[in-house]
PDB file of N, CA and C in Angstrom:
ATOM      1  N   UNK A   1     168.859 103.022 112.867  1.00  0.00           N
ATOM      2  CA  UNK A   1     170.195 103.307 112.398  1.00  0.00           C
ATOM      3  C   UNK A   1     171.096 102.081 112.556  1.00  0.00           C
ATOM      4  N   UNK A   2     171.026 101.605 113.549  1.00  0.00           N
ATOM      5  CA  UNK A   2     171.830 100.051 114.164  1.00  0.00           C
ATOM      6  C   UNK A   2     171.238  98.731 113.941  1.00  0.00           C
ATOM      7  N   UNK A   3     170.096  99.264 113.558  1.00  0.00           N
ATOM      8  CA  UNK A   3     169.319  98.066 113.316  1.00  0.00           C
ATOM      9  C   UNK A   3     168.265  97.395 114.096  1.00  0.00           C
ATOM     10  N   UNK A   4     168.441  97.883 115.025  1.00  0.00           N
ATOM     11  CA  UNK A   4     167.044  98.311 116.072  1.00  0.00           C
ATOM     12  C   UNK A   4     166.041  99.006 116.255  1.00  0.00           C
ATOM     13  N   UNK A   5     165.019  98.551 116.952  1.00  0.00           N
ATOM     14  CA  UNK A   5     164.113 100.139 116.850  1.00  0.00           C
ATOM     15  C   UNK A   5     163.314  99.905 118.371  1.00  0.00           C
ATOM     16  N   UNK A   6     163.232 101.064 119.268  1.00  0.00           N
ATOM     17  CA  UNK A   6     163.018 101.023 120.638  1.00  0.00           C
ATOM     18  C   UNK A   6     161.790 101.820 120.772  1.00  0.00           C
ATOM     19  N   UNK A   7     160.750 101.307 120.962  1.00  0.00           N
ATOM     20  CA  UNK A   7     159.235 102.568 121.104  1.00  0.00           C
ATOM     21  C   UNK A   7     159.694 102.808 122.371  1.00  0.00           C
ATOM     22  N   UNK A   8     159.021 103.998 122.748  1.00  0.00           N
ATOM     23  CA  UNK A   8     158.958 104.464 124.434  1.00  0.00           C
ATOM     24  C   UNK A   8     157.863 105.081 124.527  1.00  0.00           C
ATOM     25  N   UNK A   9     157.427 105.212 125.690  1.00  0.00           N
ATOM     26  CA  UNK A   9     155.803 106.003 126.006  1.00  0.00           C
ATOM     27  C   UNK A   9     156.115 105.878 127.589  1.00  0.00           C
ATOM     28  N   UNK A  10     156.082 107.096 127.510  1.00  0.00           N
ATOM     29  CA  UNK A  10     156.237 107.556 129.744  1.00  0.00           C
ATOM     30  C   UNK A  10     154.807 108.231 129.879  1.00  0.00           C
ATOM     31  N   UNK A  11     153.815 107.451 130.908  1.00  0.00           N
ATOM     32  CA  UNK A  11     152.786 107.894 130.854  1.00  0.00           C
ATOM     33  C   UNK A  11     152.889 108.793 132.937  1.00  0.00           C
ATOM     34  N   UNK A  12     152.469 110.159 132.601  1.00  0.00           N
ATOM     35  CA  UNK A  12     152.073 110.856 134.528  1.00  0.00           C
ATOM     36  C   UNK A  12     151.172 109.698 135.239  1.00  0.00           C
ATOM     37  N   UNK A  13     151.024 110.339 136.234  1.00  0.00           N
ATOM     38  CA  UNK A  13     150.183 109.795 136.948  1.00  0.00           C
ATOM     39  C   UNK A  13     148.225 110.207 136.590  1.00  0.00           C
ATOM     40  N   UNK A  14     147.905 110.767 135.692  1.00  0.00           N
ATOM     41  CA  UNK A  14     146.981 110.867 135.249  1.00  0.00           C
ATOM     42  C   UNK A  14     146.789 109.584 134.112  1.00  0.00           C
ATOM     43  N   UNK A  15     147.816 109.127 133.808  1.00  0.00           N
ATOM     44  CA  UNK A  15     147.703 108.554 132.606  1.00  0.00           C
ATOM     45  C   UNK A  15     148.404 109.499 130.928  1.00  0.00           C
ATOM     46  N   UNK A  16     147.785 110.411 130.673  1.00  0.00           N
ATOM     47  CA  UNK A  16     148.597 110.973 129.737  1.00  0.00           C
ATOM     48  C   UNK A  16     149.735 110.858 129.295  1.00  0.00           C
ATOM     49  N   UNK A  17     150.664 110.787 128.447  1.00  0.00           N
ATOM     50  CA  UNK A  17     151.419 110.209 127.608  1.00  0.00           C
ATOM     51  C   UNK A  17     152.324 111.743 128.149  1.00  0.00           C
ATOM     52  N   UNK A  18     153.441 112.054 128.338  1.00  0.00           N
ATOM     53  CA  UNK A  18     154.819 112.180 129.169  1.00  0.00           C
ATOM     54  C   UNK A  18     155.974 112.166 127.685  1.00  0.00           C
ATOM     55  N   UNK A  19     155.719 111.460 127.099  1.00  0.00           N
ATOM     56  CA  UNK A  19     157.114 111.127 126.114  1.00  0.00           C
ATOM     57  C   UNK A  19     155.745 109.812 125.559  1.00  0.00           C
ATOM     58  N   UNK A  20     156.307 109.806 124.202  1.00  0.00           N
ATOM     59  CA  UNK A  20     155.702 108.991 122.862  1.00  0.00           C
ATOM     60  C   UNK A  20     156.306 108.987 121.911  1.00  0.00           C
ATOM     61  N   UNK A  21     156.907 108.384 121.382  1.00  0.00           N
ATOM     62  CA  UNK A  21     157.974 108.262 120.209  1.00  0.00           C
ATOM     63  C   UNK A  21     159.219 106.328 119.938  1.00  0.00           C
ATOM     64  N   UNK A  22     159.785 107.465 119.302  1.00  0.00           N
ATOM     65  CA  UNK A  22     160.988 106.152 119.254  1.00  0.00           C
ATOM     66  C   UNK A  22     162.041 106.626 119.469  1.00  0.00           C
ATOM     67  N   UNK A  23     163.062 106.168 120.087  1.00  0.00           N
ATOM     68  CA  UNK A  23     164.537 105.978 120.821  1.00  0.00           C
ATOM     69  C   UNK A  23     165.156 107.068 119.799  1.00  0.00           C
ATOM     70  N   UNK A  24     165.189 106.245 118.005  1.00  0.00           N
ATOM     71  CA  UNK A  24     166.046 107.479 117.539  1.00  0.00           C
ATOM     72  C   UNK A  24     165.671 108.677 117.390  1.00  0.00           C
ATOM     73  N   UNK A  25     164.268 108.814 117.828  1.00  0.00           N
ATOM     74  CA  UNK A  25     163.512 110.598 117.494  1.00  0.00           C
ATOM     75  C   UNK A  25     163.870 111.048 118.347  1.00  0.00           C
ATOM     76  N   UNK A  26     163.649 110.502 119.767  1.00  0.00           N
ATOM     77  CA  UNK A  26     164.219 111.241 121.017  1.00  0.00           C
ATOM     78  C   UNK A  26     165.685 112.122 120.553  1.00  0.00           C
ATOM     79  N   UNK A  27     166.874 110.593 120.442  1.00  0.00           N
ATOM     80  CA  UNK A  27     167.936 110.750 120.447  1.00  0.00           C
ATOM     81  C   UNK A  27     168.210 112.173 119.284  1.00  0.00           C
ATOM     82  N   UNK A  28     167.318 112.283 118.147  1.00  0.00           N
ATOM     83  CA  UNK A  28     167.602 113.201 117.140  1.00  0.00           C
ATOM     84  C   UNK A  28     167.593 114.874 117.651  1.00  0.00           C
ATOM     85  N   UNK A  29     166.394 114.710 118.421  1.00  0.00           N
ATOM     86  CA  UNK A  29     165.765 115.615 118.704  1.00  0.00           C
ATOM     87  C   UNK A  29     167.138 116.631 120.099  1.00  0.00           C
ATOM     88  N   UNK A  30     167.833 115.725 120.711  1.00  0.00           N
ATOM     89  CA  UNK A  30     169.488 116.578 120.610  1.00  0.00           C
ATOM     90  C   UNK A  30     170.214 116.810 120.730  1.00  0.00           C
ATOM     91  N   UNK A  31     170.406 115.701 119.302  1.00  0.00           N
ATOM     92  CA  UNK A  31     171.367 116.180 118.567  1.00  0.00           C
ATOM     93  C   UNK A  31     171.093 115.447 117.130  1.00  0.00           C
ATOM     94  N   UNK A  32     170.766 116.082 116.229  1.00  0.00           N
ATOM     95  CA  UNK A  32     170.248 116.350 114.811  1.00  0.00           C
ATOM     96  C   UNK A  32     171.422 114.803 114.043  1.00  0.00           C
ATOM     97  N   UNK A  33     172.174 115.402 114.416  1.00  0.00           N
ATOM     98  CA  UNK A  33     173.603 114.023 113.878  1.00  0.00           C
ATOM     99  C   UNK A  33     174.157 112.706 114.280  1.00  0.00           C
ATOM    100  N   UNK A  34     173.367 112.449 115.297  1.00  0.00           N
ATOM    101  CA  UNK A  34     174.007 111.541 116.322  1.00  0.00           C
ATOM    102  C   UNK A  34     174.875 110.505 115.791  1.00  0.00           C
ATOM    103  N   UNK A  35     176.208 110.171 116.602  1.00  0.00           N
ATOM    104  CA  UNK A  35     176.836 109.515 116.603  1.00  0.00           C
ATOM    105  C   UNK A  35     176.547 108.015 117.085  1.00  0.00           C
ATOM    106  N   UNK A  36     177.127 106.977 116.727  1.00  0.00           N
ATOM    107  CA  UNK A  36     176.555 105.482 117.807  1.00  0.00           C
ATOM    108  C   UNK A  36     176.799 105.656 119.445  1.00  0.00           C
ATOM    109  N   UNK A  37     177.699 106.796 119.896  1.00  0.00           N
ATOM    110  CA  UNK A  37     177.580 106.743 121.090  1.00  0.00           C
ATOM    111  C   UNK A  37     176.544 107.745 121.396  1.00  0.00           C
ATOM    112  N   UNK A  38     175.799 108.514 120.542  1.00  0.00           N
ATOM    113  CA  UNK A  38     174.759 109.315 121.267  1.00  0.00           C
ATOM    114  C   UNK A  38     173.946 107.899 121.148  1.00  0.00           C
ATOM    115  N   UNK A  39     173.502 107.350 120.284  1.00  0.00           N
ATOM    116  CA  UNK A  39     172.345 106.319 120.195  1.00  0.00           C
ATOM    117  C   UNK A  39     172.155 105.579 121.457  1.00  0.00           C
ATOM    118  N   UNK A  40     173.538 105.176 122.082  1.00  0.00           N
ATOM    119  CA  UNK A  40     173.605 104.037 123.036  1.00  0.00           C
ATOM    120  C   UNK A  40     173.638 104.823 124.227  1.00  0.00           C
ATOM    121  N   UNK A  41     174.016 105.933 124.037  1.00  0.00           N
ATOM    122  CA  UNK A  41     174.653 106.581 125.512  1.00  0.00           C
ATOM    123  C   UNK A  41     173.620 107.682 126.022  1.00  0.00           C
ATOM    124  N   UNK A  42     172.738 107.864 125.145  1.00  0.00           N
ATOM    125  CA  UNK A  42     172.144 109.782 125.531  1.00  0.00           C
ATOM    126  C   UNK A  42     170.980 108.835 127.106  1.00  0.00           C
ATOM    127  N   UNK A  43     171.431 110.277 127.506  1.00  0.00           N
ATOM    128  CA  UNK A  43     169.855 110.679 128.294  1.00  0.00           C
ATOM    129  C   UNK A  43     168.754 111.162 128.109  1.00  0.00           C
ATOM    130  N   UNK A  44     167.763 111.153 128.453  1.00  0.00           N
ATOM    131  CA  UNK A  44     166.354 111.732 128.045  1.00  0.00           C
ATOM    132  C   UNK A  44     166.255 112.606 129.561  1.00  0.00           C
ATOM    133  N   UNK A  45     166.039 113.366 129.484  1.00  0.00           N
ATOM    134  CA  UNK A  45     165.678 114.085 131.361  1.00  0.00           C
ATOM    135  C   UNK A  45     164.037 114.531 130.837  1.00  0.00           C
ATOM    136  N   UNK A  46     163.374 114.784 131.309  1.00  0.00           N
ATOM    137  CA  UNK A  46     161.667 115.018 131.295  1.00  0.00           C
ATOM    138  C   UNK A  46     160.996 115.093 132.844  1.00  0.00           C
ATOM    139  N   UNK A  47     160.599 116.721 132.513  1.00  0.00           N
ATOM    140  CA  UNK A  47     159.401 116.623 134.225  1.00  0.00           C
ATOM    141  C   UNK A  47     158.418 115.684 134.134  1.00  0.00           C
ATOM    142  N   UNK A  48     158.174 114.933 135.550  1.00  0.00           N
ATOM    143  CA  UNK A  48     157.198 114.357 134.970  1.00  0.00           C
ATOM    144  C   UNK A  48     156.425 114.520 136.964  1.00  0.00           C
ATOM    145  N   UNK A  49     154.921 115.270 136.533  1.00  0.00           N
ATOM    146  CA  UNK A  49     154.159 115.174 137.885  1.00  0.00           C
ATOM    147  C   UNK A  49     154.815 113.868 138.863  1.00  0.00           C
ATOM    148  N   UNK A  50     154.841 114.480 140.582  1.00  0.00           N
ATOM    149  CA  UNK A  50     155.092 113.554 141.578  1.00  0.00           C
ATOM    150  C   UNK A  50     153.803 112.608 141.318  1.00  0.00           C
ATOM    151  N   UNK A  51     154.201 111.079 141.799  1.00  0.00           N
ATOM    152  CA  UNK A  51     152.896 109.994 141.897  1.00  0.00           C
ATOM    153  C   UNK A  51     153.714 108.897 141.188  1.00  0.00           C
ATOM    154  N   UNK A  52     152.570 107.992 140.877  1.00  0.00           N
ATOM    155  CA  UNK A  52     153.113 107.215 140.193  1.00  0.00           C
ATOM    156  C   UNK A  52     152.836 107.130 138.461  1.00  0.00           C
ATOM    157  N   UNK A  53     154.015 106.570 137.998  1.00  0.00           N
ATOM    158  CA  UNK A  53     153.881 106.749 136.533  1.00  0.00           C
ATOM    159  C   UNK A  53     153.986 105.217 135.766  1.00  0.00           C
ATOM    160  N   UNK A  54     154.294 105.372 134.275  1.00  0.00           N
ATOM    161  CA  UNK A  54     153.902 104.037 134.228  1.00  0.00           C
ATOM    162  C   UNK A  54     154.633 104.270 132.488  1.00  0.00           C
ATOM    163  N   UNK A  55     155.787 103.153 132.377  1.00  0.00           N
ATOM    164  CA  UNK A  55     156.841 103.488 131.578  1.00  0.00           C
ATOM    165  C   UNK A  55     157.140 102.028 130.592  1.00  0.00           C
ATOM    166  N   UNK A  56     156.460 102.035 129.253  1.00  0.00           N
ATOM    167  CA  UNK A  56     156.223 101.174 128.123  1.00  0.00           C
ATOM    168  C   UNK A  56     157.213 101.238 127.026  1.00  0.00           C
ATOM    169  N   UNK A  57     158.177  99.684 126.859  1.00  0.00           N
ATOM    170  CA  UNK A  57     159.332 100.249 125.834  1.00  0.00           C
ATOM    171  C   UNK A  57     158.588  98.719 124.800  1.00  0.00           C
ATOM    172  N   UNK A  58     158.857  99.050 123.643  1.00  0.00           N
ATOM    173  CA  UNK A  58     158.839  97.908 122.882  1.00  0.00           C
ATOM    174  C   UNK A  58     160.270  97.809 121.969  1.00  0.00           C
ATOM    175  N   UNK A  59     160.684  96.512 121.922  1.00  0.00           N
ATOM    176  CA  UNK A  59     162.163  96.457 121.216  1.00  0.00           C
ATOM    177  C   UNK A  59     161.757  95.826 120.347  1.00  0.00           C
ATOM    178  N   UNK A  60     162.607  96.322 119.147  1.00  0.00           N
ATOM    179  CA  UNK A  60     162.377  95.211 117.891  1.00  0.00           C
ATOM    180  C   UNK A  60     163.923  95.287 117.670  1.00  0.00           C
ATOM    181  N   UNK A  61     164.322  94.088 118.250  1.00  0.00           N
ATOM    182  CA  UNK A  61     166.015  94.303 118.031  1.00  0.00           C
ATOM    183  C   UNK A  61     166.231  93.601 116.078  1.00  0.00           C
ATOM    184  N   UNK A  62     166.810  94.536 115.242  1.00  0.00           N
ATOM    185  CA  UNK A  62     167.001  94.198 114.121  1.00  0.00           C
ATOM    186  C   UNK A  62     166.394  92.669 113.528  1.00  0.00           C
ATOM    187  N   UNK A  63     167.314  91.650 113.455  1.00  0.00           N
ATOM    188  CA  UNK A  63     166.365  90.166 112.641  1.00  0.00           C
ATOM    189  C   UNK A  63     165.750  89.775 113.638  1.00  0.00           C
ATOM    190  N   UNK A  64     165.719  89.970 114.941  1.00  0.00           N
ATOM    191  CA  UNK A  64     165.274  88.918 115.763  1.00  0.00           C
ATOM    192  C   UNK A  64     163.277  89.523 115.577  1.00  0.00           C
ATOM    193  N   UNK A  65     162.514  88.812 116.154  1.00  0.00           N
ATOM    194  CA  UNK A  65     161.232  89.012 116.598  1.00  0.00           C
ATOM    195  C   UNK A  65     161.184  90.218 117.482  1.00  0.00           C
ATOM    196  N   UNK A  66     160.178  90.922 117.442  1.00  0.00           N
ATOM    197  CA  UNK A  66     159.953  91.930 118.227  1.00  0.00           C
ATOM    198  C   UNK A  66     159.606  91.819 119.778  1.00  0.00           C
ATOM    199  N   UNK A  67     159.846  92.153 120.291  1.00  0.00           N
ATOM    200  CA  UNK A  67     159.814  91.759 121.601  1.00  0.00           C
ATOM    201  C   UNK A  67     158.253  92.444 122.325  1.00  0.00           C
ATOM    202  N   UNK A  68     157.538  91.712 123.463  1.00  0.00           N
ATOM    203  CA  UNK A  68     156.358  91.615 123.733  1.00  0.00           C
ATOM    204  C   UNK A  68     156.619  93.222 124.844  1.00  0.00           C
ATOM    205  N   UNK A  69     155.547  94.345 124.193  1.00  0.00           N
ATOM    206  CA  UNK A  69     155.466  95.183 125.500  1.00  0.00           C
ATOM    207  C   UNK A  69     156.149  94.901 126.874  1.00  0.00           C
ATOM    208  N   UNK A  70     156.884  95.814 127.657  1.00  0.00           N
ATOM    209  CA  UNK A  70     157.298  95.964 128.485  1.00  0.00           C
ATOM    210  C   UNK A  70     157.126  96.850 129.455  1.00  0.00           C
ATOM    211  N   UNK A  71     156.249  97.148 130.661  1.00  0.00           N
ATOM    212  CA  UNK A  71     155.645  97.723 131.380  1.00  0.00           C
ATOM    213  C   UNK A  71     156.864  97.771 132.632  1.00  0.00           C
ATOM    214  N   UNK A  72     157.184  98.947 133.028  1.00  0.00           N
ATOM    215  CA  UNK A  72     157.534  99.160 134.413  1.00  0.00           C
ATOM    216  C   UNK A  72     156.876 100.339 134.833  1.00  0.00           C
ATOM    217  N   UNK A  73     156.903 100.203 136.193  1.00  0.00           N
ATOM    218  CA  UNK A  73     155.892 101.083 137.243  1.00  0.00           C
ATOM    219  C   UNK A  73     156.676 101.369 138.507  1.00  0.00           C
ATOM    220  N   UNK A  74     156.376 102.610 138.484  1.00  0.00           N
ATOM    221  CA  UNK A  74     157.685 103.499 139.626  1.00  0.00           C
ATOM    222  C   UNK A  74     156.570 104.488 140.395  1.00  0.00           C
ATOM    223  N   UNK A  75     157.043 105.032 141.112  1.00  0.00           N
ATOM    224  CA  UNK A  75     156.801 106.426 142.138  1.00  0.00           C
ATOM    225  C   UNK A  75     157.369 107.556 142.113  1.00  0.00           C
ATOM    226  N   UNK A  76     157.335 108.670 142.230  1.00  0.00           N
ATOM    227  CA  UNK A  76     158.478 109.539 141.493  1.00  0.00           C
ATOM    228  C   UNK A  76     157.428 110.345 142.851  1.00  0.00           C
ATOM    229  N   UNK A  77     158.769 110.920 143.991  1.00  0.00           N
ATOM    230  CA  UNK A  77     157.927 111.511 145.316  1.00  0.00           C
ATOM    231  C   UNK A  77     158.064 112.743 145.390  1.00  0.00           C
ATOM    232  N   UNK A  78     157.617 114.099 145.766  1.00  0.00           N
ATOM    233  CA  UNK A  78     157.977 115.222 145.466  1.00  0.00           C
ATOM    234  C   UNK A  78     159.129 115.954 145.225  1.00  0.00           C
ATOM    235  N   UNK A  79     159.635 116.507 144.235  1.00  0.00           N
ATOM    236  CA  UNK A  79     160.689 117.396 144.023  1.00  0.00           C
ATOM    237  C   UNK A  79     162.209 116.172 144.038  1.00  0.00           C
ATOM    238  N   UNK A  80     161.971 114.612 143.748  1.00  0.00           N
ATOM    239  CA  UNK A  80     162.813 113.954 143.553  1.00  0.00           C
ATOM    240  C   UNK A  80     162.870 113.757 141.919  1.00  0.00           C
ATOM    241  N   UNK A  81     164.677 112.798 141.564  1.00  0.00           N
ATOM    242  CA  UNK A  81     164.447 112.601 140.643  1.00  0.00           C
ATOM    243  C   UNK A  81     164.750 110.801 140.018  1.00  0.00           C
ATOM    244  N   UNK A  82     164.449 110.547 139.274  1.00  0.00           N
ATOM    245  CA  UNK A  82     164.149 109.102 139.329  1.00  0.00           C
ATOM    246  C   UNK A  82     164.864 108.249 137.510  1.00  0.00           C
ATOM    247  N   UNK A  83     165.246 107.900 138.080  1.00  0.00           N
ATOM    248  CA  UNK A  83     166.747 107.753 136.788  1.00  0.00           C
ATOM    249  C   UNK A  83     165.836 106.092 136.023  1.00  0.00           C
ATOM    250  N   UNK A  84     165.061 106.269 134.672  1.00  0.00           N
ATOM    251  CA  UNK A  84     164.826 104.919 134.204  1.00  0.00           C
ATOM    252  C   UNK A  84     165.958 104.137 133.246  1.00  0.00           C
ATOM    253  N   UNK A  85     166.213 103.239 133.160  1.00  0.00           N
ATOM    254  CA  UNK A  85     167.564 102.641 132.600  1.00  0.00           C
ATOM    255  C   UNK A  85     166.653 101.303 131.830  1.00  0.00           C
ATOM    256  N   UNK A  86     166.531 101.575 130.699  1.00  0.00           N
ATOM    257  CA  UNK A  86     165.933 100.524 129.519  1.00  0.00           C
ATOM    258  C   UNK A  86     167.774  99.223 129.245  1.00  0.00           C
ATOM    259  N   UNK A  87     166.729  98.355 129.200  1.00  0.00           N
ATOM    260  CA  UNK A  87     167.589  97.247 128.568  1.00  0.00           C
ATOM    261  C   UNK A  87     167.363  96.478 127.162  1.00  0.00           C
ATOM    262  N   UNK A  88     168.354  96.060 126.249  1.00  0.00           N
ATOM    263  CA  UNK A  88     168.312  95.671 125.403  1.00  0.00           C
ATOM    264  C   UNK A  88     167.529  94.139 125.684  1.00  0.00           C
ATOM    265  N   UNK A  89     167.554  93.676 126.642  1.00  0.00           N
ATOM    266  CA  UNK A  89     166.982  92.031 126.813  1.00  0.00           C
ATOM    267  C   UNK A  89     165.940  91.810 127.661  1.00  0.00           C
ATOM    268  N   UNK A  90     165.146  91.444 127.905  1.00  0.00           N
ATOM    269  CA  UNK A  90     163.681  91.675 129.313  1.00  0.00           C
ATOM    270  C   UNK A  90     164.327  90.714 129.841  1.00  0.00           C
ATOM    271  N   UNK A  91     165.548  90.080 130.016  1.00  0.00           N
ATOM    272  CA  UNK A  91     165.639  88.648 130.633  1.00  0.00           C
ATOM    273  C   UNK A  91     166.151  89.440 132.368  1.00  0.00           C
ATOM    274  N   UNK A  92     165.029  89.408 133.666  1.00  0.00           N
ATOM    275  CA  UNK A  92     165.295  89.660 134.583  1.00  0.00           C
ATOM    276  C   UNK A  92     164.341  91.209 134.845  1.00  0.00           C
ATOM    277  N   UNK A  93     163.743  91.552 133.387  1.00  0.00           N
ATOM    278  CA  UNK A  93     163.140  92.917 133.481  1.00  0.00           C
ATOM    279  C   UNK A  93     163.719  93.594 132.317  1.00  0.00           C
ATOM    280  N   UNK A  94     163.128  94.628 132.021  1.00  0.00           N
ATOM    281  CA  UNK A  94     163.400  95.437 130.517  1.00  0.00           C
ATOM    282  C   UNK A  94     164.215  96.587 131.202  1.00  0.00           C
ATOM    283  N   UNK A  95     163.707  96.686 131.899  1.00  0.00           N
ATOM    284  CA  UNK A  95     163.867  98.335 132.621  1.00  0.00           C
ATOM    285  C   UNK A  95     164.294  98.639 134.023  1.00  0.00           C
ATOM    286  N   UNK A  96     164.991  99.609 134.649  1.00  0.00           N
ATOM    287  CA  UNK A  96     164.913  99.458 135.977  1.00  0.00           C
ATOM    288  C   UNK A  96     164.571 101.429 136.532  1.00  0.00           C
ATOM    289  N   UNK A  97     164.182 101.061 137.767  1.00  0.00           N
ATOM    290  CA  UNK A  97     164.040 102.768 138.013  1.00  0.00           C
ATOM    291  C   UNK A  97     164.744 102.657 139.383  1.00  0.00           C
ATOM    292  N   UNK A  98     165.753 103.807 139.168  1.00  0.00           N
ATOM    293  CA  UNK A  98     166.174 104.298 140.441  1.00  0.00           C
ATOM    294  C   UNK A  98     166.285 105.242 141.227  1.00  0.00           C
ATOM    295  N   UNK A  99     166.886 106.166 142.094  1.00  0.00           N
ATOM    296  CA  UNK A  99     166.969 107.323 142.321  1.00  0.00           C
ATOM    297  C   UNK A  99     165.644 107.815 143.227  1.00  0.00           C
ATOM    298  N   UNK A 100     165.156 108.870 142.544  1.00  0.00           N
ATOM    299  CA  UNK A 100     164.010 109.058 143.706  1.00  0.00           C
ATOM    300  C   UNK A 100     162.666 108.022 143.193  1.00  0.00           C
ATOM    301  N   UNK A 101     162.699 107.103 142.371  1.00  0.00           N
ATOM    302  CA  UNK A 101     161.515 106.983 141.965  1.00  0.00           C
ATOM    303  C   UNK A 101     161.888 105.210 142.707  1.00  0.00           C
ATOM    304  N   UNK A 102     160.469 104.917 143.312  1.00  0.00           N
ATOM    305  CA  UNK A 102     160.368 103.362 143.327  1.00  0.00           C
ATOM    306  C   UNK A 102     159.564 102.612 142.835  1.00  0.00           C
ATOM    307  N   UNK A 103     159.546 101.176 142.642  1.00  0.00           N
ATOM    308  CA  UNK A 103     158.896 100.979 141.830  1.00  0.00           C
ATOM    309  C   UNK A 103     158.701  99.129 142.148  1.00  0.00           C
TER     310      UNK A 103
END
């Protein structure tokens, strides 16, 4: 929609795929209309088994080159919850996890 396009894939601790898609399907999925501040602003919330998990974004920010896979790896400890925060730039990391999850 902006001219970007954000893959995501949240894999459990089995490995299995958690979330698979792209940023604006998520974002569609609700709310059918989204505005530029749902695009930039929404949350995703998703159970995802205690352990560790393993959380893949690819950016293709509009003209620029697509940007190389981005892997972060967290812990998510029983009955906590663990807040992932994607970035538009990998410069320092793509991603960060906080809350109950470490990583």
């Amino acid at each position: 929609m902006e001219g970007f396009e954000l893959r995501v894939r949240l894999e459990a601790p089995s490995g299995h795929p958690v979330i698979s898609s792209t940023w604006d399907e998520l974002v569609h999925e609700l709310n059918p209309q989204p505005t530029m501040s749902d695009l930039y602003g929404s949350v995703i919330r998703t159970t995802v088994p205690a352990g560790p998990f393993v959380f893949k974004t690819v950016m293709h920010p509009g003209l620029d080159v697509k940007q190389p896979t981005c892997i972060t790896r967290g812990q998510v400890r029983p009955g906590a919850v663990a807040t992932v925060t994607v970035r538009f730039w990998n410069r320092g990391g793509c991603s960060t996890v906080s809350g109950g999850g470490e990583g």
